[in-house]
Protein backbone atom coordinates (compact mmCIF):
# COMPACT_ATOMS: atom_id res chain seq x y z
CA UNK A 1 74.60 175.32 25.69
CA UNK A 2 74.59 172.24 27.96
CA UNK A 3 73.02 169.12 26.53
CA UNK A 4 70.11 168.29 27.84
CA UNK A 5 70.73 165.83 30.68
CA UNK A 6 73.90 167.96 31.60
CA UNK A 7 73.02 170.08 34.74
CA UNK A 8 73.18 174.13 34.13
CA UNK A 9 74.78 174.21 37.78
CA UNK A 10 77.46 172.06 39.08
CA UNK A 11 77.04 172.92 42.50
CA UNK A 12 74.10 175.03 44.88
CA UNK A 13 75.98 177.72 45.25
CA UNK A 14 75.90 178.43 42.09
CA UNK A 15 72.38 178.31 41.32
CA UNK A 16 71.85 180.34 44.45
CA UNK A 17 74.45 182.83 43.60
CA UNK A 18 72.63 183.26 40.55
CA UNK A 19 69.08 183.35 42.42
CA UNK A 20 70.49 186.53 44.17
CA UNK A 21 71.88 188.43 41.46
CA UNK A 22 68.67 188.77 39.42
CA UNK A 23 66.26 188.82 43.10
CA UNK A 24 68.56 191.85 44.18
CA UNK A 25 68.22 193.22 40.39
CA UNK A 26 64.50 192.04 40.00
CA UNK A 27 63.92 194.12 43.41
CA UNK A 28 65.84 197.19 41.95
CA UNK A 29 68.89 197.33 43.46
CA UNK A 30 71.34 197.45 40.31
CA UNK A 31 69.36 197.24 36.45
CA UNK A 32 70.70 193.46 34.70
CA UNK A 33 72.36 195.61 32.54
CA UNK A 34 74.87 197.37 35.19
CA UNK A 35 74.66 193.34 36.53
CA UNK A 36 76.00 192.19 32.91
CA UNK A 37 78.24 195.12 31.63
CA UNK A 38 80.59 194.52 35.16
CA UNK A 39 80.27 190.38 34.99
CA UNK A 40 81.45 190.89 31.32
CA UNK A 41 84.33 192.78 32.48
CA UNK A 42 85.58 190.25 34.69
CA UNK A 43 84.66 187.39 32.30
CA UNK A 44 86.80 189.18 29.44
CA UNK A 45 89.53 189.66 32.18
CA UNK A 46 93.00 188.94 31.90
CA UNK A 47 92.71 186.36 34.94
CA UNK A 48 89.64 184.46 33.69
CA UNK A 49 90.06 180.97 32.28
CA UNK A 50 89.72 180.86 28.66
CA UNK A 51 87.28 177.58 28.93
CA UNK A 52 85.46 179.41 31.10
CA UNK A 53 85.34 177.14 33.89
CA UNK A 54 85.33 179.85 36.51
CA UNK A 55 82.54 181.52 34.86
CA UNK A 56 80.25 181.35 38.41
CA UNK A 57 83.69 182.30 40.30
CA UNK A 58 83.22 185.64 38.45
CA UNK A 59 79.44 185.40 38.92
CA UNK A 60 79.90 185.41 42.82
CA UNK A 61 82.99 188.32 42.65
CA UNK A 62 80.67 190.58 40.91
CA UNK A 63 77.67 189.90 42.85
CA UNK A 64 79.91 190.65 46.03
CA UNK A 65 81.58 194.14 44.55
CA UNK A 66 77.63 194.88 43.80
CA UNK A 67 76.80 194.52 47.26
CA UNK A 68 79.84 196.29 48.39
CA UNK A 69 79.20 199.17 45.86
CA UNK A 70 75.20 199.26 46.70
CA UNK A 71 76.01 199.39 50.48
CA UNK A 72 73.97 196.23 50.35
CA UNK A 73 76.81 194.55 52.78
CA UNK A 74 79.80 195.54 53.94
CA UNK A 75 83.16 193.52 52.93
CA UNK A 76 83.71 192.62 56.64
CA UNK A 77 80.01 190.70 56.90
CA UNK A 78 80.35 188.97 53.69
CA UNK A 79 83.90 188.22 54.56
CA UNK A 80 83.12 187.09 58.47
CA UNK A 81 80.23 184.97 56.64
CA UNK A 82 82.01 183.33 54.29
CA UNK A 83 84.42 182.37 57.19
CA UNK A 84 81.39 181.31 58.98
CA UNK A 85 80.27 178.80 56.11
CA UNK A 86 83.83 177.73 55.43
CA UNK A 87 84.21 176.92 59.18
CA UNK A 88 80.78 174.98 59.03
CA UNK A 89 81.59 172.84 55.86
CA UNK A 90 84.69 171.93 57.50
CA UNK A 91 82.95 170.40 60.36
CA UNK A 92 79.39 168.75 58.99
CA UNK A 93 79.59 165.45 58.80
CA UNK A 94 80.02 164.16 55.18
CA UNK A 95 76.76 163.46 53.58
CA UNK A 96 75.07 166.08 55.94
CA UNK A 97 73.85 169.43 54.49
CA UNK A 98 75.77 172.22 55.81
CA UNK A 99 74.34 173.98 58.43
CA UNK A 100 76.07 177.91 59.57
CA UNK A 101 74.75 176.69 62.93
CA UNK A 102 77.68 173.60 62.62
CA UNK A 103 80.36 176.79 62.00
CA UNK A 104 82.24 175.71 65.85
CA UNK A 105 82.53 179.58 66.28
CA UNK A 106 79.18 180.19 66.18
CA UNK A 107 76.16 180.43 69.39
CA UNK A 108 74.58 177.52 70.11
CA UNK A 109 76.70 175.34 67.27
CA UNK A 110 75.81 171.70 66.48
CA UNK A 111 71.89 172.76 66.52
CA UNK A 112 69.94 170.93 63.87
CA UNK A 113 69.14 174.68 62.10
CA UNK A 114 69.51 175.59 58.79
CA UNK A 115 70.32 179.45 58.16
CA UNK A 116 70.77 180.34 55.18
């Protein structure tokens, strides 16, 4: 348990990672138990860090093979997406949110839009 002036997340996409996982589960699409049997799996893994400092890394891979294994999303969207925000981090400004309308590849890039 984190102390208390320790945040639980140390950065948004984790907490929105997490926000996903029990919406999609809250809204049916795989029970928390399926969600915590498979994230146990990879957390017990023989390439997980033993300090568990990748625990959300495994939090995002198992929400992803969920998806993928729900026909939820297909691995090319999440993959072209991911590009897409990895593209748009790269060029925001530093101390600007990042906007998917900043990825350079995208329509009408540079708008002041936030997709999320």
């Amino acid at each position: 348990m984190n102390p208390p002036d320790t945040p639980t997340f140390d950065a948004p996409w984790q907490a929105q990672a997490f926000a996903l996982a029990v919406a999609l589960s809250d809204a049916g699409h795989f029970t928390w138990t399926e969600w915590s049997e498979a994230l146990g799996a990879r957390l017990n893994g023989p390439n997980a860090a033993r300090d568990g400092s990748d625990y959300y890394d495994h939090w995002l891979e198992n929400l992803v093979a969920l998806l993928n294994a729900k026909g939820l999303a297909l691995p090319e969207a999440i993959d072209t997406t991911a590009q897409a925000w990895q593209r748009a981090a790269t060029a925001t400004p530093h101390g600007k949110p990042i906007a998917l309308s900043n990825d350079p590849k995208a329509q009408g890039a540079g708008s002041d839009n936030y997709h999320n």
